[in-house]
PDB file of N, CA and C in Angstrom:
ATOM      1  N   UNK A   1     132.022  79.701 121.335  1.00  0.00           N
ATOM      2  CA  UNK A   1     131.632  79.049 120.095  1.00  0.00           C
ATOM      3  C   UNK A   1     130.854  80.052 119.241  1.00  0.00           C
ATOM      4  N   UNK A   2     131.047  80.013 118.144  1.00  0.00           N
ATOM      5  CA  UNK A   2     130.866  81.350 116.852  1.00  0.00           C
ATOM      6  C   UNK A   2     129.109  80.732 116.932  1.00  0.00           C
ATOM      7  N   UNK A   3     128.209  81.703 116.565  1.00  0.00           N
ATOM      8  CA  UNK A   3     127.080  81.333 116.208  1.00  0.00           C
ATOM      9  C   UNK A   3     126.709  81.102 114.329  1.00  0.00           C
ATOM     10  N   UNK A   4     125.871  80.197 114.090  1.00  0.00           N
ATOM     11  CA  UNK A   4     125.870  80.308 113.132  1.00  0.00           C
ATOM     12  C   UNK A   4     125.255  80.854 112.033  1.00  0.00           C
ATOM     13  N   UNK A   5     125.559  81.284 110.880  1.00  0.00           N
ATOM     14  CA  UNK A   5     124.889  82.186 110.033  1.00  0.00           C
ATOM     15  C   UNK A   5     123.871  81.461 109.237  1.00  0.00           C
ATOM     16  N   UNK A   6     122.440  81.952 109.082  1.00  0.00           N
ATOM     17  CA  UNK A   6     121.597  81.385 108.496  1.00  0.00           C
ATOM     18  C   UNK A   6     121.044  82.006 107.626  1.00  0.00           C
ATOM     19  N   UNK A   7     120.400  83.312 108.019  1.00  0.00           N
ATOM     20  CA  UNK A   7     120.001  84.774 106.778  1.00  0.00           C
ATOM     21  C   UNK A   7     120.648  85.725 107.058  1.00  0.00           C
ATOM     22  N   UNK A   8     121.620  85.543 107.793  1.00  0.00           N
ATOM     23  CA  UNK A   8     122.259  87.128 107.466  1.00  0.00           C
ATOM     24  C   UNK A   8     123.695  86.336 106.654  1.00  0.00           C
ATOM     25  N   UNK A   9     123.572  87.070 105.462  1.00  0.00           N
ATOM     26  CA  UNK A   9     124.833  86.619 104.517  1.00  0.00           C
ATOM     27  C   UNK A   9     126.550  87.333 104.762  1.00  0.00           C
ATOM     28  N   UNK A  10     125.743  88.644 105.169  1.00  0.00           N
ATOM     29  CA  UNK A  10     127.115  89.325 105.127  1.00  0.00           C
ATOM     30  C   UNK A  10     127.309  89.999 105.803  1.00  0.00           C
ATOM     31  N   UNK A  11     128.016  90.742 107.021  1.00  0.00           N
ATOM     32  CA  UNK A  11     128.079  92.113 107.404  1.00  0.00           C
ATOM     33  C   UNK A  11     128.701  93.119 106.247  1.00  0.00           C
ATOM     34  N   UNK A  12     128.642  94.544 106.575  1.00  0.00           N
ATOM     35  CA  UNK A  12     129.214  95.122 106.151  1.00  0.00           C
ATOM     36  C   UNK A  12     130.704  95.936 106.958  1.00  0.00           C
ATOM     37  N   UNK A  13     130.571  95.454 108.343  1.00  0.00           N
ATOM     38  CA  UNK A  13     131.778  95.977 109.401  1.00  0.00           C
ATOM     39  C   UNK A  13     132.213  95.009 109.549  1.00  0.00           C
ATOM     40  N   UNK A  14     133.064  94.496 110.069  1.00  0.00           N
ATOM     41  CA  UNK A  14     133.910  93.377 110.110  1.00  0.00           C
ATOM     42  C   UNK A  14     133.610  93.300 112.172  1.00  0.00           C
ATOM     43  N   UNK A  15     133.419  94.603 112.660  1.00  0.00           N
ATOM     44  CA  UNK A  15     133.645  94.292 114.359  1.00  0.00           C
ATOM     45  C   UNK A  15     131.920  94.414 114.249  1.00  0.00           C
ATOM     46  N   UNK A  16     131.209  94.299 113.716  1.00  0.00           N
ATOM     47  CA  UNK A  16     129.646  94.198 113.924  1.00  0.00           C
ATOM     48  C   UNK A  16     129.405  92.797 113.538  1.00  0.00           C
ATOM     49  N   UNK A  17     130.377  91.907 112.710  1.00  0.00           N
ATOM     50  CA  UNK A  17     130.288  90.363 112.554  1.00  0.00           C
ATOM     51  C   UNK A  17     130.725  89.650 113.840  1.00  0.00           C
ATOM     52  N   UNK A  18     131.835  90.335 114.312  1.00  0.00           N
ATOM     53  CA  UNK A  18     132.316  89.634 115.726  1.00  0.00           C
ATOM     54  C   UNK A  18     131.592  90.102 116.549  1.00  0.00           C
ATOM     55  N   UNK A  19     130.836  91.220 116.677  1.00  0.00           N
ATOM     56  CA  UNK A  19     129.715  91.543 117.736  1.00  0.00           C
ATOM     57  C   UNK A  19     129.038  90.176 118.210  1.00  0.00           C
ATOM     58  N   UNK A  20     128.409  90.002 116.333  1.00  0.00           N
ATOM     59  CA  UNK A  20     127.530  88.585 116.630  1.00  0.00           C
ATOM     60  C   UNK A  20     127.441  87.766 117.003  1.00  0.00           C
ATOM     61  N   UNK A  21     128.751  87.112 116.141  1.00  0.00           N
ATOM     62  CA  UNK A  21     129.092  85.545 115.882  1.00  0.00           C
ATOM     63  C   UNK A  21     130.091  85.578 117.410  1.00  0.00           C
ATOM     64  N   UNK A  22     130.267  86.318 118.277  1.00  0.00           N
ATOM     65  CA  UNK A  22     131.207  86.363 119.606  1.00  0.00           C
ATOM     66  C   UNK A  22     130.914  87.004 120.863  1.00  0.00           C
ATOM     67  N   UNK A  23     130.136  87.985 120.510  1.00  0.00           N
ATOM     68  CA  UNK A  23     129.637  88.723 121.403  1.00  0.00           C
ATOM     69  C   UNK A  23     130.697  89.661 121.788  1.00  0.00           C
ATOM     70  N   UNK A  24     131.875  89.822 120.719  1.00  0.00           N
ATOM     71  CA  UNK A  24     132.433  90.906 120.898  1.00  0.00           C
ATOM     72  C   UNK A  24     132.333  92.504 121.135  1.00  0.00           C
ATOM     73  N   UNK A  25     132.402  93.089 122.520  1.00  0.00           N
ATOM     74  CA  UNK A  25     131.951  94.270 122.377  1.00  0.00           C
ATOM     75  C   UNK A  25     133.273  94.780 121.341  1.00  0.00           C
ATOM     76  N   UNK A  26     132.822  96.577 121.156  1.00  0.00           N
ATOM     77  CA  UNK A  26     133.005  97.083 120.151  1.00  0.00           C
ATOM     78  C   UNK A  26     132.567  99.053 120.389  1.00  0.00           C
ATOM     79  N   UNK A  27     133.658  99.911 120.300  1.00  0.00           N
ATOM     80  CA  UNK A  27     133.812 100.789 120.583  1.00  0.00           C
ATOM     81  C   UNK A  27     132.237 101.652 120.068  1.00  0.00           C
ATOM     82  N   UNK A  28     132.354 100.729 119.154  1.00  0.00           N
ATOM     83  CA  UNK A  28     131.090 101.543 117.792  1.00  0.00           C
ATOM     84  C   UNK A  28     129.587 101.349 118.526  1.00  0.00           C
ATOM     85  N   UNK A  29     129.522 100.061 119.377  1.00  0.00           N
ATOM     86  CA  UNK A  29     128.412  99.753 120.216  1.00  0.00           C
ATOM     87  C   UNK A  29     128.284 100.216 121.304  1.00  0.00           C
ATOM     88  N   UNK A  30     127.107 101.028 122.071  1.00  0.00           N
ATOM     89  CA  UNK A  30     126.934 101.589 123.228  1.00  0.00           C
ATOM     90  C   UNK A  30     126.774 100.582 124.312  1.00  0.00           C
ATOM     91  N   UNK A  31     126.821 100.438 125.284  1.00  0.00           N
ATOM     92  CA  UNK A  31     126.761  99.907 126.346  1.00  0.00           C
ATOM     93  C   UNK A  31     124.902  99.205 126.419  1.00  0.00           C
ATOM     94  N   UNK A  32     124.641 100.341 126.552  1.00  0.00           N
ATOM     95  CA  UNK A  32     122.694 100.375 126.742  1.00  0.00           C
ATOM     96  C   UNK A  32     122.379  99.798 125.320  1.00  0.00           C
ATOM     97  N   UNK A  33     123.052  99.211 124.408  1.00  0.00           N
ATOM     98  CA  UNK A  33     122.411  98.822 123.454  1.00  0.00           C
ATOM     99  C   UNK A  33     122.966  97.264 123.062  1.00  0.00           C
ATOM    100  N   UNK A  34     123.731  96.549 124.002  1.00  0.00           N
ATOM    101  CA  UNK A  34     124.229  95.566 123.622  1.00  0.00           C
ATOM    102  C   UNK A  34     123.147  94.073 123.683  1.00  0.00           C
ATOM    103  N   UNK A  35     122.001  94.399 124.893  1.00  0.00           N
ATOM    104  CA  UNK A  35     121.426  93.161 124.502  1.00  0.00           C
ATOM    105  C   UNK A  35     119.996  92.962 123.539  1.00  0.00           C
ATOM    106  N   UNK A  36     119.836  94.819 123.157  1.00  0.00           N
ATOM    107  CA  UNK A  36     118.723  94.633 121.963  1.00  0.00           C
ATOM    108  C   UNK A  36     119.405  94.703 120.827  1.00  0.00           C
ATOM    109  N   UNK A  37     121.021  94.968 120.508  1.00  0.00           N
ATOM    110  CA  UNK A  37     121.540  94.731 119.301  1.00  0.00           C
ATOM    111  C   UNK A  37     121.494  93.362 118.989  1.00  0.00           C
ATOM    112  N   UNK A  38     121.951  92.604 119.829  1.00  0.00           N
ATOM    113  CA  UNK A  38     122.122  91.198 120.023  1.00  0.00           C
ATOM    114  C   UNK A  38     120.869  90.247 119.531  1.00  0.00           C
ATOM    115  N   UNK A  39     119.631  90.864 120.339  1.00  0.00           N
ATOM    116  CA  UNK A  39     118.671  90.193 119.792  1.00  0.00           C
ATOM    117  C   UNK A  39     118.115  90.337 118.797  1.00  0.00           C
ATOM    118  N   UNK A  40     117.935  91.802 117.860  1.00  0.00           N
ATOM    119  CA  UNK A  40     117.644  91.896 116.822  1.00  0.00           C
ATOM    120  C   UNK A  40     118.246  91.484 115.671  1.00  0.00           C
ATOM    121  N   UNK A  41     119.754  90.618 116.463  1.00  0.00           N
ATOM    122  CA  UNK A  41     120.707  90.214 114.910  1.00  0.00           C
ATOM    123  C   UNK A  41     119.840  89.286 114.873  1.00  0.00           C
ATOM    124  N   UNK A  42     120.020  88.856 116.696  1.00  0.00           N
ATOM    125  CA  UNK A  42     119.617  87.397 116.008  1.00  0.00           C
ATOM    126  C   UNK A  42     117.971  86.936 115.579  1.00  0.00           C
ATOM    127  N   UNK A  43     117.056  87.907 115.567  1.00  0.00           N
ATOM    128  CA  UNK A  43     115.735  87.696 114.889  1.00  0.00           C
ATOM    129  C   UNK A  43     116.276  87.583 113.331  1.00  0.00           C
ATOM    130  N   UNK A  44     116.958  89.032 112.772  1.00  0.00           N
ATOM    131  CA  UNK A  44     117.324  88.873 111.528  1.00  0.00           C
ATOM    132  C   UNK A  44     117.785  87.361 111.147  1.00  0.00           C
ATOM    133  N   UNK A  45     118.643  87.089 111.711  1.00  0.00           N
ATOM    134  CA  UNK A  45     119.019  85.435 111.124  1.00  0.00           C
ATOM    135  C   UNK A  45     118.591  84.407 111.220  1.00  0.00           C
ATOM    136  N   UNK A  46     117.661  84.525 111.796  1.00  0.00           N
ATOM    137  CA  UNK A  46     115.812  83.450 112.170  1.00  0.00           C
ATOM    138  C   UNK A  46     114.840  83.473 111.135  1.00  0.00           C
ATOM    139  N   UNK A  47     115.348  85.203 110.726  1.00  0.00           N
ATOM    140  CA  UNK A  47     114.089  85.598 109.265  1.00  0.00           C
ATOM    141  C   UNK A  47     114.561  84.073 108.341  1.00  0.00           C
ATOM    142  N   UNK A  48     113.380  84.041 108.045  1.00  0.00           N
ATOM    143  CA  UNK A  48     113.080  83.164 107.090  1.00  0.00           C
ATOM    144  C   UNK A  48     112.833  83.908 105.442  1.00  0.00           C
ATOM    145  N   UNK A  49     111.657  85.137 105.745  1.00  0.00           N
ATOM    146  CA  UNK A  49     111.215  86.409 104.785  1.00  0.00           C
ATOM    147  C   UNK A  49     111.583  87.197 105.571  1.00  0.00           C
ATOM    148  N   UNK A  50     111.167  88.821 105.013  1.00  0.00           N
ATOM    149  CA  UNK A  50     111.223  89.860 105.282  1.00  0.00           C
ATOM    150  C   UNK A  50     109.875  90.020 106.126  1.00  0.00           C
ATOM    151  N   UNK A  51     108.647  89.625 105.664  1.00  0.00           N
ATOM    152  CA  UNK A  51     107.619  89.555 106.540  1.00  0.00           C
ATOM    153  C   UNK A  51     108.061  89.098 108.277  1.00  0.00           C
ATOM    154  N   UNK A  52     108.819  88.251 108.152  1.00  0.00           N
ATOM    155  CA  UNK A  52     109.263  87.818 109.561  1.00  0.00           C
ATOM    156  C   UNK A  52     109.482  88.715 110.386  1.00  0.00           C
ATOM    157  N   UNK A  53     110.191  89.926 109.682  1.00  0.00           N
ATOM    158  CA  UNK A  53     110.850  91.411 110.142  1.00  0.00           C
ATOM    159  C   UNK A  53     110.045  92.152 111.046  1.00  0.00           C
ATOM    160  N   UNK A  54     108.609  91.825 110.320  1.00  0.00           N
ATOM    161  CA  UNK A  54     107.126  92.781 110.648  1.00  0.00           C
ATOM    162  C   UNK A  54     106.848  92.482 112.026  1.00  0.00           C
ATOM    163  N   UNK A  55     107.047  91.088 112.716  1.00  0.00           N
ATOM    164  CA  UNK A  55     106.459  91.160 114.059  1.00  0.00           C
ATOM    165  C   UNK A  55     108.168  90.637 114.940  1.00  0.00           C
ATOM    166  N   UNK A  56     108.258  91.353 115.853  1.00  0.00           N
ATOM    167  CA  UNK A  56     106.988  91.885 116.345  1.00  0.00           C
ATOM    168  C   UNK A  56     107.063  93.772 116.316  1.00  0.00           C
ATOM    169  N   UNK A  57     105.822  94.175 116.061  1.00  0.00           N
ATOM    170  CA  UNK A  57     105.965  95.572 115.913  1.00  0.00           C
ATOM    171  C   UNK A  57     106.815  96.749 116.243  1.00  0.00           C
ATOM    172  N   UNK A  58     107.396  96.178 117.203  1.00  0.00           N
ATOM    173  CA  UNK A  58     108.620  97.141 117.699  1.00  0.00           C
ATOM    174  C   UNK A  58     109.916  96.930 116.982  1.00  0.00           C
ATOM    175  N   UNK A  59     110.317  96.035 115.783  1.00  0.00           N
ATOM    176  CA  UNK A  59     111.265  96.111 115.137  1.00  0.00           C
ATOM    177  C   UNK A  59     111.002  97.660 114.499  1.00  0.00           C
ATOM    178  N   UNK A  60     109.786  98.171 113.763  1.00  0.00           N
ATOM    179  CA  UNK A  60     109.859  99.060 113.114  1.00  0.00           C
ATOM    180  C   UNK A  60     110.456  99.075 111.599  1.00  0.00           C
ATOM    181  N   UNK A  61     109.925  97.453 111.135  1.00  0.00           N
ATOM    182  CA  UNK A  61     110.122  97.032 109.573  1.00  0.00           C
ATOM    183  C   UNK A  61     110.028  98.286 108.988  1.00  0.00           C
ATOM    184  N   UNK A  62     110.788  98.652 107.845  1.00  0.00           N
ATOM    185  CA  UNK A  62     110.964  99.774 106.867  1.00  0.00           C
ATOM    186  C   UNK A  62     111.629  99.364 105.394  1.00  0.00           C
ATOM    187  N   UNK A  63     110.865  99.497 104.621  1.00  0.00           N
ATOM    188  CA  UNK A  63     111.565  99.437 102.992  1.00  0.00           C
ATOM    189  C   UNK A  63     111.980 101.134 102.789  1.00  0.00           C
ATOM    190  N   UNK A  64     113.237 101.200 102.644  1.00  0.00           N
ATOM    191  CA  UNK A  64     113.671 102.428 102.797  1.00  0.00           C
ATOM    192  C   UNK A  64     113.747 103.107 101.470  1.00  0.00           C
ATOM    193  N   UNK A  65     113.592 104.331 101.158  1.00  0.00           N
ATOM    194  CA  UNK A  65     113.985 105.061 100.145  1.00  0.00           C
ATOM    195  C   UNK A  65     114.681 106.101  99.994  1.00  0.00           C
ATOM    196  N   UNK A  66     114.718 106.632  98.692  1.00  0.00           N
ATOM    197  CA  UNK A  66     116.213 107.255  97.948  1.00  0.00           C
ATOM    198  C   UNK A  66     117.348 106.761  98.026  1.00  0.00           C
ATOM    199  N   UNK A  67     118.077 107.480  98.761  1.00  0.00           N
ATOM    200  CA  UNK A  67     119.371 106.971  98.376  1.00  0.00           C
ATOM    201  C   UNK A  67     119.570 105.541  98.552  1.00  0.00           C
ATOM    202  N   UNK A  68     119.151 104.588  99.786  1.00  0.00           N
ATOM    203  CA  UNK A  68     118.625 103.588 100.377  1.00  0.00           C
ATOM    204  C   UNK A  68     117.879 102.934  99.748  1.00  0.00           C
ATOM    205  N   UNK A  69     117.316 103.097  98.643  1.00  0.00           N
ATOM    206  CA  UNK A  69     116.345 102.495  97.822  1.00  0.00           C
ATOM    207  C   UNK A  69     115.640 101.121  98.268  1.00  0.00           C
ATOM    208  N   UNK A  70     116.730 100.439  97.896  1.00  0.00           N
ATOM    209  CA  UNK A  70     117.136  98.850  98.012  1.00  0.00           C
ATOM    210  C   UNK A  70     117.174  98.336  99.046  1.00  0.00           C
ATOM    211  N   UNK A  71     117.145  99.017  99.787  1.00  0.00           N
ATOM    212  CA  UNK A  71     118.064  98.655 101.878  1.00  0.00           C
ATOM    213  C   UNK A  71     116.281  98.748 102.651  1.00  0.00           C
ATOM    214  N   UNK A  72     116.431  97.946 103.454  1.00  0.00           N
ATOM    215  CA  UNK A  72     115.268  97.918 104.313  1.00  0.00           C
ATOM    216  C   UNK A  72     116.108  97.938 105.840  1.00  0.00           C
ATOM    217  N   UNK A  73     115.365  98.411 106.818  1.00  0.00           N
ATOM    218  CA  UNK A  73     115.702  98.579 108.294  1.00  0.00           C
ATOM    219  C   UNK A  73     114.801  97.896 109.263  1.00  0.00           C
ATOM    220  N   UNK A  74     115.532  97.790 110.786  1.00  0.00           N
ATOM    221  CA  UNK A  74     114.662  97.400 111.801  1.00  0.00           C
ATOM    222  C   UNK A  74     115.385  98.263 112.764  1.00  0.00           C
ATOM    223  N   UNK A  75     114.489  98.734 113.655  1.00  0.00           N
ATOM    224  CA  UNK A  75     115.132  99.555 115.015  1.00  0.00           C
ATOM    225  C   UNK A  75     115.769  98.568 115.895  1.00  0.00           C
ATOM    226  N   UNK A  76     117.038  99.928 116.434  1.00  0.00           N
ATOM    227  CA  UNK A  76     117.267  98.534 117.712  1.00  0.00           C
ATOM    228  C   UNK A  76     116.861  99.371 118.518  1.00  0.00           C
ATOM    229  N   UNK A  77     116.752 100.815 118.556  1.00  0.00           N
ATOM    230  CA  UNK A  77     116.276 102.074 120.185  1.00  0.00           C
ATOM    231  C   UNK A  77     115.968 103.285 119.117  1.00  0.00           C
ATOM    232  N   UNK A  78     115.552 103.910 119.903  1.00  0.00           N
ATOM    233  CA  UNK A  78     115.123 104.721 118.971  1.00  0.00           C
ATOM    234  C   UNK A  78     116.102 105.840 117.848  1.00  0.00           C
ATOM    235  N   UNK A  79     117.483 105.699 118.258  1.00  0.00           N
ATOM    236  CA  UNK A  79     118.031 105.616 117.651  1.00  0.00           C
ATOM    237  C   UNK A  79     118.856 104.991 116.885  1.00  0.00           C
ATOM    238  N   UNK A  80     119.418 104.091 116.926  1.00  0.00           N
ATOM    239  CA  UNK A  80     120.027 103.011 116.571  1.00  0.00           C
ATOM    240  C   UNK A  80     119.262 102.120 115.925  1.00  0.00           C
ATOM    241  N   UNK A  81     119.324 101.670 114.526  1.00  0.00           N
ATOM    242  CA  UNK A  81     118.755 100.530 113.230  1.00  0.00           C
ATOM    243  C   UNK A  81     119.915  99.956 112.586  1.00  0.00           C
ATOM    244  N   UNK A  82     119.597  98.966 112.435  1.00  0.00           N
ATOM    245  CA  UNK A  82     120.136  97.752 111.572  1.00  0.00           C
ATOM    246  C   UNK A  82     119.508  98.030 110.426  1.00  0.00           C
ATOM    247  N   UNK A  83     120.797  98.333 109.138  1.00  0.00           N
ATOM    248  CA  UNK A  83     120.357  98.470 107.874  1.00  0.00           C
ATOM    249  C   UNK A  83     120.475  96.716 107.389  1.00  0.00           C
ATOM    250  N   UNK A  84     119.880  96.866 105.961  1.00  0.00           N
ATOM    251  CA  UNK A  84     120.310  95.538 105.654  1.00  0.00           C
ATOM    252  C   UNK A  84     119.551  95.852 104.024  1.00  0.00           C
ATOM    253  N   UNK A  85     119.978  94.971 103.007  1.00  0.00           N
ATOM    254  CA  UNK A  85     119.555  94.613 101.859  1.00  0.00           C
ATOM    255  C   UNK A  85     118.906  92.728 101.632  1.00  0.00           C
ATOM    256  N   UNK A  86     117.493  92.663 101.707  1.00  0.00           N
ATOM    257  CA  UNK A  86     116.868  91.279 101.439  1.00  0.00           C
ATOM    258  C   UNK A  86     116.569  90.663 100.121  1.00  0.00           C
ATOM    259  N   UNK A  87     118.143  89.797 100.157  1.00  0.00           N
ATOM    260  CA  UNK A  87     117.928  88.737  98.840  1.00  0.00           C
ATOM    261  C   UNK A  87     117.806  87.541  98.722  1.00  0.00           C
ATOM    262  N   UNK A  88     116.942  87.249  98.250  1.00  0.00           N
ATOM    263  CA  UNK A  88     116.823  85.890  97.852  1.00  0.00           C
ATOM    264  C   UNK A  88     116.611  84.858  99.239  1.00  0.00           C
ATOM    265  N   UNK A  89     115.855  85.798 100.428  1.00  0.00           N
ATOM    266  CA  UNK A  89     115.684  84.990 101.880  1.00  0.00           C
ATOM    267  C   UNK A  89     117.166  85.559 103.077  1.00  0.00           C
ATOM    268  N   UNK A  90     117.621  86.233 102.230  1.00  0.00           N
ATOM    269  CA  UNK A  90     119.381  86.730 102.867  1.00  0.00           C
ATOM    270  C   UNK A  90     119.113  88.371 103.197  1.00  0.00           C
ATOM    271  N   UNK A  91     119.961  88.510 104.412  1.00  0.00           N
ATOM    272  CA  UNK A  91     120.545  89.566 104.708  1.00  0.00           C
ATOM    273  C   UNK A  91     121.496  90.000 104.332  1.00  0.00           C
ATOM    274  N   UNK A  92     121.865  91.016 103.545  1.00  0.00           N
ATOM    275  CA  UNK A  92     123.310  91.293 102.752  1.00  0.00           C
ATOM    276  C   UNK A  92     123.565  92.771 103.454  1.00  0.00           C
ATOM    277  N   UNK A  93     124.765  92.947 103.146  1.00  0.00           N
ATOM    278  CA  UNK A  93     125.505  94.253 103.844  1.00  0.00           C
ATOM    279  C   UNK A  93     124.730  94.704 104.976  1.00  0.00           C
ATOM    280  N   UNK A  94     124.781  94.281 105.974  1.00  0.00           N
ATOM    281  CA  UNK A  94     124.382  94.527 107.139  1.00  0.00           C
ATOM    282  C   UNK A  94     124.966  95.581 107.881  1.00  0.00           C
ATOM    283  N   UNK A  95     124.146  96.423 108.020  1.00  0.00           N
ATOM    284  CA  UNK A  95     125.604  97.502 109.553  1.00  0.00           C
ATOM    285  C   UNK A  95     124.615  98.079 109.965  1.00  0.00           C
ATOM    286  N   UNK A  96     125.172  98.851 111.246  1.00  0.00           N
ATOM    287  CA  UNK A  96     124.489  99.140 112.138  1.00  0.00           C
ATOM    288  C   UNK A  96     124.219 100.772 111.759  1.00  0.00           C
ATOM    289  N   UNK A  97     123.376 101.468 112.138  1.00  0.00           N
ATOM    290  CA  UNK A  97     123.358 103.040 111.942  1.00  0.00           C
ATOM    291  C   UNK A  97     123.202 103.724 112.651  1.00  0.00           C
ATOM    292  N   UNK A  98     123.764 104.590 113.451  1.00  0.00           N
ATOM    293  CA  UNK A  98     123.138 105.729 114.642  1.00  0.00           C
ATOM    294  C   UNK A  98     122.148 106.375 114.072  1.00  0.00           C
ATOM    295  N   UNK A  99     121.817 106.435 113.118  1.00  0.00           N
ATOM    296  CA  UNK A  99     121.166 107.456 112.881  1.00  0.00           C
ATOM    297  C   UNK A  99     120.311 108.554 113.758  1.00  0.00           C
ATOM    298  N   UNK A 100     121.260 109.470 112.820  1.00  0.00           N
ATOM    299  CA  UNK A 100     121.451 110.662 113.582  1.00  0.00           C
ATOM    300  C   UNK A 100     120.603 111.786 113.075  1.00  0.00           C
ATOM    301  N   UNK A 101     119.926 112.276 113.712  1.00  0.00           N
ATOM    302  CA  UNK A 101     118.226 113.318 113.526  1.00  0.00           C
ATOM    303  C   UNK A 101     118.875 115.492 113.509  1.00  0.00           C
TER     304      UNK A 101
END
């Protein structure tokens, strides 16, 4: 049974929506990262605000800048964050990022 969407409005991957809403693994997802990806979607779609983001401290809330301006983040490991854009109580274009150092 699909879970349902509450603040996260949109993905931006189409196999990072079925991650969610299915628990579809996904080539793009590491193994060691499937049950803190999981839980950090699903804090995101619990957010009520962006403040929500802030605890608990190990998300690693971020209003991002430059190019990112607009986009705020939460860690899922120390490499791996969930980008996202917060409107209007919504998560928009959501995807995941290796970001890579």
């Amino acid at each position: 049974m699909p879970k349902k969407l509450v603040s996260i409005e949109d993905f931006r991957d189409q196999w990072l929506d079925d991650f969610f809403m299915y628990s579809a693994p996904h080539k793009k997802v590491p193994p060691d990262i499937h049950s803190a990806l999981a839980r950090k979607l699903d804090i995101i779609n619990a957010a009520v605000s962006y403040k929500d983001l802030k605890s608990p401290p190990g998300n690693r809330y971020e209003e991002l800048e430059g190019k990112l301006q607009e986009y705020s983040s939460i860690r899922v490991n120390k490499q791996y964050r969930l980008i996202f854009k917060w409107v209007n109580g919504k998560a928009q274009d959501l995807y995941l990022d290796p970001h890579e150092y």
